[in-house]
N, C-alpha and C. Protein backbone atom coordinates (compact mmCIF):
# COMPACT_ATOMS: atom_id res chain seq x y z
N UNK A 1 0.84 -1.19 0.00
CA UNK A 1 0.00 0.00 0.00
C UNK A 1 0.88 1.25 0.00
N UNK A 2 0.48 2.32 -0.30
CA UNK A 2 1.29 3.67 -0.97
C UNK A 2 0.84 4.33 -0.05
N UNK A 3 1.62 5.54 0.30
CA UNK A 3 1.23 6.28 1.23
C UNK A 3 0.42 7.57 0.41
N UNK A 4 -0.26 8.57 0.96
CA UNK A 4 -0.46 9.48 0.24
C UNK A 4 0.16 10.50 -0.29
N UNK A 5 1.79 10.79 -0.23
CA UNK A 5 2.83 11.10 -0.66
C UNK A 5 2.95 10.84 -2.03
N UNK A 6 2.95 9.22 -2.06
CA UNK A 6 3.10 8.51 -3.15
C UNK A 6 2.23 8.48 -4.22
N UNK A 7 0.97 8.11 -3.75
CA UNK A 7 -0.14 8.26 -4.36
C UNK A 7 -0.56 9.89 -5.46
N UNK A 8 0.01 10.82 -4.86
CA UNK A 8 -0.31 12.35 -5.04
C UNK A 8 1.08 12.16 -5.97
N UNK A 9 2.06 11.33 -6.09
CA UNK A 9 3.49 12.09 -7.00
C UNK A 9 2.63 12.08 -8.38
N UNK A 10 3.19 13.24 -8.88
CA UNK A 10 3.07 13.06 -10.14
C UNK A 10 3.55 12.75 -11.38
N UNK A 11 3.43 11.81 -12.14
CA UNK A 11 4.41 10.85 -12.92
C UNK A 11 3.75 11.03 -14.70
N UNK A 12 4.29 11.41 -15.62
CA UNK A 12 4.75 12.00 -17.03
C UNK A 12 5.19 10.79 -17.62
N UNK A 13 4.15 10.03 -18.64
CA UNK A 13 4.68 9.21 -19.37
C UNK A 13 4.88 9.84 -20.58
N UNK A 14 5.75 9.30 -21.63
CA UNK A 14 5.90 9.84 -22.73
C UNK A 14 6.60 8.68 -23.72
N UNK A 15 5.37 8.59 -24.58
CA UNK A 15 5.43 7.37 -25.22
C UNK A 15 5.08 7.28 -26.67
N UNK A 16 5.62 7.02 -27.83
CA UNK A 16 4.80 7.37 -29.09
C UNK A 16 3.48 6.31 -29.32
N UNK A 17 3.85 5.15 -28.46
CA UNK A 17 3.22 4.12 -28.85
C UNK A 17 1.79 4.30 -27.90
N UNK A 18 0.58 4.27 -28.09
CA UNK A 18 -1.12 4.44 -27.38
C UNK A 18 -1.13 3.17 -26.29
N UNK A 19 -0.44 1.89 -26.97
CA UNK A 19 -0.64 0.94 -26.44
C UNK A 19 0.30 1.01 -25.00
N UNK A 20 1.23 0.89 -25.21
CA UNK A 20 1.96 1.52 -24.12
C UNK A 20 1.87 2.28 -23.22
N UNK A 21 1.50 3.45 -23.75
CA UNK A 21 0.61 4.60 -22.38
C UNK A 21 -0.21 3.61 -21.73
N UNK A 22 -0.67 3.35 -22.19
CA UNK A 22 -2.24 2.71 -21.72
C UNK A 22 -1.64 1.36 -20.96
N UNK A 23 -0.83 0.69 -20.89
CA UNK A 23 0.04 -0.14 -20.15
C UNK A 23 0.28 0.21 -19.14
N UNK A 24 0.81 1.49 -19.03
CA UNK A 24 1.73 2.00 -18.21
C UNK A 24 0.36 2.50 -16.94
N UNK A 25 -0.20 3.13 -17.83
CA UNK A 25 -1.49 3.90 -17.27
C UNK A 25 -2.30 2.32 -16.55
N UNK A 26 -2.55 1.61 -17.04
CA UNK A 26 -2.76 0.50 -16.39
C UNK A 26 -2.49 -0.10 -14.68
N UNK A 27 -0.83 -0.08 -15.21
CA UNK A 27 0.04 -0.80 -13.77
C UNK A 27 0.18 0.50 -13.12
N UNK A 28 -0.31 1.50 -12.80
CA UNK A 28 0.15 2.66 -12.05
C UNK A 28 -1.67 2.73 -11.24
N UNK A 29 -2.54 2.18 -12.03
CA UNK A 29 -4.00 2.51 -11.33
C UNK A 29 -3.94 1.24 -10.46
N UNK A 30 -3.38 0.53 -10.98
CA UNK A 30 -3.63 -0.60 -10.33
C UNK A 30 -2.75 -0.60 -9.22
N UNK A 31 -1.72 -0.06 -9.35
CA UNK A 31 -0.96 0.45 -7.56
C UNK A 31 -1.62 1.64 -6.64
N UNK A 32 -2.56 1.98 -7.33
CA UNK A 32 -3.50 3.25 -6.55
C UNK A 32 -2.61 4.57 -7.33
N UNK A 33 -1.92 4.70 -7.90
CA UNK A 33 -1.29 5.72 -8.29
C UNK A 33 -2.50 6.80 -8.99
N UNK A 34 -2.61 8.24 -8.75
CA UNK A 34 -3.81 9.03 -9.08
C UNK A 34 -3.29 9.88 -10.08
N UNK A 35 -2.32 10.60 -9.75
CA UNK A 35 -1.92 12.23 -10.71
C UNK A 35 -0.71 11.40 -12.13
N UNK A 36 -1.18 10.79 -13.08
CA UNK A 36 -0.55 10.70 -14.08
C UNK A 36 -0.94 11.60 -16.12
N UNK A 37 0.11 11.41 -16.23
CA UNK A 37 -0.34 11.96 -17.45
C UNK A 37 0.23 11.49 -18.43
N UNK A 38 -0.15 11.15 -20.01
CA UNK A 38 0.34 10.93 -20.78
C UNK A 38 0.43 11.30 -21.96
N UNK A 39 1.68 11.76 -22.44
CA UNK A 39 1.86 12.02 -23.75
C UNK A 39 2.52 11.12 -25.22
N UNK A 40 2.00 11.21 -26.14
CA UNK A 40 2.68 10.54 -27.33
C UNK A 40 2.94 10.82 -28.49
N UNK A 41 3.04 12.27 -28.14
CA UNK A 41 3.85 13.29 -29.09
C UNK A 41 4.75 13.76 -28.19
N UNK A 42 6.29 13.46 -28.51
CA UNK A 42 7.50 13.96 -27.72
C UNK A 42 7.47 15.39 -28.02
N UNK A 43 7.41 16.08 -28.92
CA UNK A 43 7.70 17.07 -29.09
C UNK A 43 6.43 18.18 -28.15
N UNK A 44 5.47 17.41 -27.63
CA UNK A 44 4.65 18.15 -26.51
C UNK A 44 5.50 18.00 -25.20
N UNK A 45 6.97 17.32 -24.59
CA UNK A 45 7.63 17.19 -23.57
C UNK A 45 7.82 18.04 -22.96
N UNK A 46 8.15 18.96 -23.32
CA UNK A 46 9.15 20.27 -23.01
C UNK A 46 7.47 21.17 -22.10
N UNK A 47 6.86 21.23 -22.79
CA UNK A 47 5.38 22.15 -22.46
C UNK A 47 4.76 21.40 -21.15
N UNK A 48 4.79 20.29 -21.74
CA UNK A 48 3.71 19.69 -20.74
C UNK A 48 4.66 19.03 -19.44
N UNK A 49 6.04 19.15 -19.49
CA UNK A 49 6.99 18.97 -18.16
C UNK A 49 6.69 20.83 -17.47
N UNK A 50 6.87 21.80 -18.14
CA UNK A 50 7.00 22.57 -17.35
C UNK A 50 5.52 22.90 -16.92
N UNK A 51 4.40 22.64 -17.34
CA UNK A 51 2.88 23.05 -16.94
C UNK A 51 2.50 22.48 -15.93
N UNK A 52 3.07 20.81 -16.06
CA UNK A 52 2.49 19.89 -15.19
C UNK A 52 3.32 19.83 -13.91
N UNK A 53 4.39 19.86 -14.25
CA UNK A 53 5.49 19.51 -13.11
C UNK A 53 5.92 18.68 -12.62
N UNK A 54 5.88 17.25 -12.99
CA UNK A 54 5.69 16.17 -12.53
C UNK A 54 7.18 15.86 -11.58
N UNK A 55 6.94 14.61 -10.94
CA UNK A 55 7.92 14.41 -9.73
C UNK A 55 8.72 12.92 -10.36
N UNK A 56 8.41 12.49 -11.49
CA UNK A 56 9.15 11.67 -12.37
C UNK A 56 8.67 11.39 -13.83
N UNK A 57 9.04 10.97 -14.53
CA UNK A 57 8.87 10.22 -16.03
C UNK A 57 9.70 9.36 -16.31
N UNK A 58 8.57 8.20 -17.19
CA UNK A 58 8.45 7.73 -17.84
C UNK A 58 8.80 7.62 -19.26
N UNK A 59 9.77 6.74 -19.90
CA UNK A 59 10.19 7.65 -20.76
C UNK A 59 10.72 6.55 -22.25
N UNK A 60 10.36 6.63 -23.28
CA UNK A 60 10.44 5.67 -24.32
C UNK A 60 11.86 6.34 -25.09
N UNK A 61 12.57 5.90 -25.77
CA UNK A 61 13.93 6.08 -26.06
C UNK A 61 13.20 6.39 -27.84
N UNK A 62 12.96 5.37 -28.58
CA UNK A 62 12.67 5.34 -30.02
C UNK A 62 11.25 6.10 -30.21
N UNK A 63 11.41 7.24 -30.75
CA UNK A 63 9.91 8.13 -30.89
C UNK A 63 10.20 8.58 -32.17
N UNK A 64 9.62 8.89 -33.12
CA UNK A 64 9.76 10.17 -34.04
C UNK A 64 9.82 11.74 -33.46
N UNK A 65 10.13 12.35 -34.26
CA UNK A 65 10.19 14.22 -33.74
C UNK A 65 11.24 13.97 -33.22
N UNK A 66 11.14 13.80 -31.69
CA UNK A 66 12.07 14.15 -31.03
C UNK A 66 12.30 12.32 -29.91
N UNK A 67 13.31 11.84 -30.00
CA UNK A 67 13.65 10.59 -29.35
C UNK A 67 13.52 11.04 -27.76
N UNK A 68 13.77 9.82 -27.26
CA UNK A 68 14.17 10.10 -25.80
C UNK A 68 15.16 11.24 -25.23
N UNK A 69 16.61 11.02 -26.19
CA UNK A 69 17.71 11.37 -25.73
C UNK A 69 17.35 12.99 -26.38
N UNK A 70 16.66 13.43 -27.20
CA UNK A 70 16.18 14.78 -27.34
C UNK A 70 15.38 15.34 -26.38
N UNK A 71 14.60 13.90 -26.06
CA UNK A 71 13.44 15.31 -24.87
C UNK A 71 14.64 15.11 -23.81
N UNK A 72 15.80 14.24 -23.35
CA UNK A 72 15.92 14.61 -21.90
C UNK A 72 17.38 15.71 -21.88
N UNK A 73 17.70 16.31 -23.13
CA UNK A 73 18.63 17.12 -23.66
C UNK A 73 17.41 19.02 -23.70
N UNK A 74 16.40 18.56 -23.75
CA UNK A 74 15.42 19.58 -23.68
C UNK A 74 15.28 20.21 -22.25
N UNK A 75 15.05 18.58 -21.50
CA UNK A 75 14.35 18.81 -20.24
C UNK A 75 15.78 19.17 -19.24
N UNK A 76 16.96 19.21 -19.49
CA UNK A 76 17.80 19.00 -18.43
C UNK A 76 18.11 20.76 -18.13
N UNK A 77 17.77 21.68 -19.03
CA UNK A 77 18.22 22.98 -18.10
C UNK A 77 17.46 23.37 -17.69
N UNK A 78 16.13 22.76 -17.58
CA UNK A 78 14.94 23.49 -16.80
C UNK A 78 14.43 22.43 -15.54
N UNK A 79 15.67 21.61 -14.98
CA UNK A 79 15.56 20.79 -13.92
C UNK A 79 16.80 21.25 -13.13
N UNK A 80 16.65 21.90 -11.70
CA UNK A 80 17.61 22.82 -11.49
C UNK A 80 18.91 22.01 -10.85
N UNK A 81 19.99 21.98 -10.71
CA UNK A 81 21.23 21.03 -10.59
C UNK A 81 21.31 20.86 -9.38
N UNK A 82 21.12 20.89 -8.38
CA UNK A 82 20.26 20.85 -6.85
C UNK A 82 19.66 19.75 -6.69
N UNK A 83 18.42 19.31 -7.50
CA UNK A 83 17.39 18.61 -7.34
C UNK A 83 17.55 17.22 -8.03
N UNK A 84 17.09 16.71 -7.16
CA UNK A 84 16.80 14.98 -7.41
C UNK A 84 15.35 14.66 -8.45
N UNK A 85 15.90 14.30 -9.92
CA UNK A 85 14.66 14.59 -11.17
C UNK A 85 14.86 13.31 -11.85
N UNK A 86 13.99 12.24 -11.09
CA UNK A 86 14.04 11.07 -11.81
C UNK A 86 13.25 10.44 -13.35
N UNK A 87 13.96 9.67 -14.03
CA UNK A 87 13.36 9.57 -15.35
C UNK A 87 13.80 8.16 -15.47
N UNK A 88 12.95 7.30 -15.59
CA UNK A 88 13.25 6.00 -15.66
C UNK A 88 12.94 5.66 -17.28
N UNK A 89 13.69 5.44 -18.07
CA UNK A 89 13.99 5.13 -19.25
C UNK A 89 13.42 3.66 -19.30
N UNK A 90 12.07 3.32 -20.37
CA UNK A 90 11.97 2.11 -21.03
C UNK A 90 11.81 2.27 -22.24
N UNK A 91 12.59 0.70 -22.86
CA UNK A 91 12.76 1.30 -24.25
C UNK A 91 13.02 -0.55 -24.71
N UNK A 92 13.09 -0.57 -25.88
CA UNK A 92 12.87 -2.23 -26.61
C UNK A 92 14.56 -1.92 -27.38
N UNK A 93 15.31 -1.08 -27.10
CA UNK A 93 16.46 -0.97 -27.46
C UNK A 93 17.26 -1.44 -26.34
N UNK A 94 18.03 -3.40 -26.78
CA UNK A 94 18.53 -3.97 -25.73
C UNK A 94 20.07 -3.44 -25.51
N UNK A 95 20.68 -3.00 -26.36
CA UNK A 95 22.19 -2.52 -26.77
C UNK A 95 23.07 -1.76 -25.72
N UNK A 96 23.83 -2.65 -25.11
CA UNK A 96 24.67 -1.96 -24.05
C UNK A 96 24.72 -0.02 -24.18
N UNK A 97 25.43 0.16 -25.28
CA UNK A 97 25.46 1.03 -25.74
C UNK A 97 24.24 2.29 -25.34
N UNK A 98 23.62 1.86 -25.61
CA UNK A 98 22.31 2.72 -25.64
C UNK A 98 21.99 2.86 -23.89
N UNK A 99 21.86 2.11 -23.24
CA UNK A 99 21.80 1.73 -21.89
C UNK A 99 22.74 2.92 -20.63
N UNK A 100 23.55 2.90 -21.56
CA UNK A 100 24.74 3.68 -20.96
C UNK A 100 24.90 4.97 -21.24
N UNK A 101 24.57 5.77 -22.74
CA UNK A 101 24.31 6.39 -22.99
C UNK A 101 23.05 7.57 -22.49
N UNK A 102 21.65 6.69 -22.67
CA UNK A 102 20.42 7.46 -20.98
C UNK A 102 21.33 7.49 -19.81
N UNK A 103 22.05 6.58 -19.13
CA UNK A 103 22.49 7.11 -17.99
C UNK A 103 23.11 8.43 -17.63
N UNK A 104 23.99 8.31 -18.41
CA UNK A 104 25.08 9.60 -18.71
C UNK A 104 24.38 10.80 -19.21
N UNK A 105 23.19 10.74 -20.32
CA UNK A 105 22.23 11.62 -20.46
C UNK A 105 21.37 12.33 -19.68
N UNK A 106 20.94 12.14 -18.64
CA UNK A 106 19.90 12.14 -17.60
C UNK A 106 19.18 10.80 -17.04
N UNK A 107 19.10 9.92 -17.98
CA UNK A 107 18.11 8.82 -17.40
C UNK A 107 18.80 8.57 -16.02
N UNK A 108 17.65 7.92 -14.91
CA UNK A 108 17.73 7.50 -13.57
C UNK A 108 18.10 6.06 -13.47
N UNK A 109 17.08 5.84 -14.17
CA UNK A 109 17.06 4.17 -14.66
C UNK A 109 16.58 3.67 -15.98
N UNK A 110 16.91 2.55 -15.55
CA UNK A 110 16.78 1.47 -17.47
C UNK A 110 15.81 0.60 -17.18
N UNK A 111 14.90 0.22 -17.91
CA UNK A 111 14.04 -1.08 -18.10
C UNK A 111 13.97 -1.34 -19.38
N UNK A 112 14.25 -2.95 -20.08
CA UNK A 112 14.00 -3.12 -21.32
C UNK A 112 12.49 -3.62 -21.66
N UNK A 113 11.67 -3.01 -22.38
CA UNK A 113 10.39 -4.08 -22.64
C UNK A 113 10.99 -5.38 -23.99
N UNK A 114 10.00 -6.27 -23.45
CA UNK A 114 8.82 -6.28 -22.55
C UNK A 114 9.55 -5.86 -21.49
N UNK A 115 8.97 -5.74 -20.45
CA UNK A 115 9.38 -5.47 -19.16
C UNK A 115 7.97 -6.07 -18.37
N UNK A 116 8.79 -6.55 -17.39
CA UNK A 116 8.09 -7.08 -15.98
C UNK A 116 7.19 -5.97 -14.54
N UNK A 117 5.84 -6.34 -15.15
CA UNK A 117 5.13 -4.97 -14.69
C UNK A 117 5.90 -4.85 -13.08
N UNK A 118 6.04 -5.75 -12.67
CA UNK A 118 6.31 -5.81 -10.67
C UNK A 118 7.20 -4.72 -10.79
N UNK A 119 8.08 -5.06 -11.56
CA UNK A 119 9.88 -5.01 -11.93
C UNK A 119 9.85 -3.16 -11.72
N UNK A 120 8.93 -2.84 -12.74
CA UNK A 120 8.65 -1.42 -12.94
C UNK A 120 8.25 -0.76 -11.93
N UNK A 121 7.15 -1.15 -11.53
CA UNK A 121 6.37 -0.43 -10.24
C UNK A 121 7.30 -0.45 -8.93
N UNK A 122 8.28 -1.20 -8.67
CA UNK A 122 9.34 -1.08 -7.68
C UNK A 122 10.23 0.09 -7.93
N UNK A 123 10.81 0.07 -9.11
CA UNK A 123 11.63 1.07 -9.67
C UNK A 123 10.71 2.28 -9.54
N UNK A 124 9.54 2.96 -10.14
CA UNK A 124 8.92 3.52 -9.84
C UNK A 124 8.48 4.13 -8.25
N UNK A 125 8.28 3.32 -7.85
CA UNK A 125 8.26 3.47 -5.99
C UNK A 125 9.64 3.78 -5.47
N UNK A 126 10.56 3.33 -5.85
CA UNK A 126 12.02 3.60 -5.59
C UNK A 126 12.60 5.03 -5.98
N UNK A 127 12.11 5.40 -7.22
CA UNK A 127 12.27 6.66 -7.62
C UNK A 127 11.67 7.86 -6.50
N UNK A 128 10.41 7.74 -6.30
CA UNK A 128 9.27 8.69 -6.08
C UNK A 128 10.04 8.50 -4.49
N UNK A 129 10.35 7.57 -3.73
CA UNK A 129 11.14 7.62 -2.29
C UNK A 129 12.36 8.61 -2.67
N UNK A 130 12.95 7.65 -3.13
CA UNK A 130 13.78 9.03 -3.22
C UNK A 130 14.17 9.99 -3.76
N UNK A 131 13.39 10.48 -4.04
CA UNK A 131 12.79 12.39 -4.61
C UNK A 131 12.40 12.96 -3.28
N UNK A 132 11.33 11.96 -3.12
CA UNK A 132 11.11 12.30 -1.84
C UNK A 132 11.78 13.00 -0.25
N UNK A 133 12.79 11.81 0.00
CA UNK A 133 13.84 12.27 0.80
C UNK A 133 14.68 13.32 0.17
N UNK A 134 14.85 12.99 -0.92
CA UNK A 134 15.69 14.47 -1.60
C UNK A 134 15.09 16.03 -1.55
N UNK A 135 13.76 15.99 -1.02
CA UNK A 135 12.84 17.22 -1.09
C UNK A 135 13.07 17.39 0.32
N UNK A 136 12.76 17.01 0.94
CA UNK A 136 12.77 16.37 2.66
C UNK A 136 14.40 16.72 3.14
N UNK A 137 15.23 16.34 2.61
CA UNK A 137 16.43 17.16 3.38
C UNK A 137 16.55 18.63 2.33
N UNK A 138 16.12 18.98 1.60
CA UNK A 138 16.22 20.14 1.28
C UNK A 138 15.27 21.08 1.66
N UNK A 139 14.47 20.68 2.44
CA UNK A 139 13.29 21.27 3.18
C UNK A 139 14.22 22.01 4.36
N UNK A 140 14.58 20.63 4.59
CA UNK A 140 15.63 20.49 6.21
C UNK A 140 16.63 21.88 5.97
N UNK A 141 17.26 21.67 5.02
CA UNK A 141 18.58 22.65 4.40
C UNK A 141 17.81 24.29 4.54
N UNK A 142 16.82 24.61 4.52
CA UNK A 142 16.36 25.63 3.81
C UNK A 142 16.03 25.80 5.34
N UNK A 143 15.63 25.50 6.09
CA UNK A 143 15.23 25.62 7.86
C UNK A 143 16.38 25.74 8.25
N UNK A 144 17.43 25.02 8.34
CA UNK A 144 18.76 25.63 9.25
C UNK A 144 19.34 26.82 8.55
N UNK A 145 19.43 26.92 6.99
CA UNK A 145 19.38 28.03 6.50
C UNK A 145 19.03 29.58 7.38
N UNK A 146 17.50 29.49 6.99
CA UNK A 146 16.86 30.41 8.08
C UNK A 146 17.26 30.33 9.68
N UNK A 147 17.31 29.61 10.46
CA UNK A 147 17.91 29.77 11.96
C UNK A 147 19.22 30.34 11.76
N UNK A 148 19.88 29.75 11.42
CA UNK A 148 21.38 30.92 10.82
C UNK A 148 21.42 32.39 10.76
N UNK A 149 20.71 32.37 9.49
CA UNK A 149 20.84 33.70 8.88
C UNK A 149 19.60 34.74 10.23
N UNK A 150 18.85 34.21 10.64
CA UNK A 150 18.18 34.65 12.22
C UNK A 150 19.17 34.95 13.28
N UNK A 151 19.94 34.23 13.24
CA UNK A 151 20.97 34.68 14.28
C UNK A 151 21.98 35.08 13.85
């Protein structure tokens, strides 16, 4: 069971494929997950990351317009270098290469499809924890901050 932390993150799929959203959108209701959204036009990434705001994505590598490694070359100067901005990369591209490449790009994590719904939703929960704590000591940071600069 999810806490309501969890439940409330908000999570940005971005997928060219309908079937897929709708997968994804699937195993996320079925964990109680509420605030999701999905897109399958990449080239809507950039708009609908900064409108929505989400607290992770979802993220397909092979798209037309714009690939994975374009939206997360889009998305990386408007994610501030401070912050913990997870993007879990799935993609049907098995190639070391490629794998290593999202990492070094921005991706958080890798899943190859098919992929193993459990497999995902852990990674997913793993992400959203720790964003979480990453918000949570920067909460912390920003309070001793202030007592400081008070005295």
């Amino acid at each position: 069971m999810l806490n309501s932390e969890h439940q409330s993150a908000r999570i940005l799929i971005i997928d060219d494929q309908p079937a897929n959203t709708l997968l994804l959108e699937g195993i996320l209701e079925e964990e109680d997950y509420q605030a999701y959204r999905s897109i399958t036009d990449s080239r809507q990434a950039l708009p609908v990351f900064l409108e929505y705001q989400p607290d992770l994505i979802l993220l397909d590598l092979q798209m037309p317009h714009l690939n994975g490694f374009d939206v997360m070359n889009q998305l990386r100067p408007r994610i501030p270098s401070d912050t913990f901005f997870p993007i879990l990369v799935l993609t049907a591209d098995i190639n070391p290469e490629t794998k290593r490449q999202a990492l070094a790009e921005g991706a958080t994590d890798f899943v190859t499809k098919p992929f193993d719904a459990t497999e995902v939703i852990l990674r997913i929960r793993n992400l959203l924890q720790t964003r979480a704590l990453h918000r949570q000591l920067q909460n912390q940071n920003q309070i001793l901050d202030e007592k400081v600069r008070l005295r």
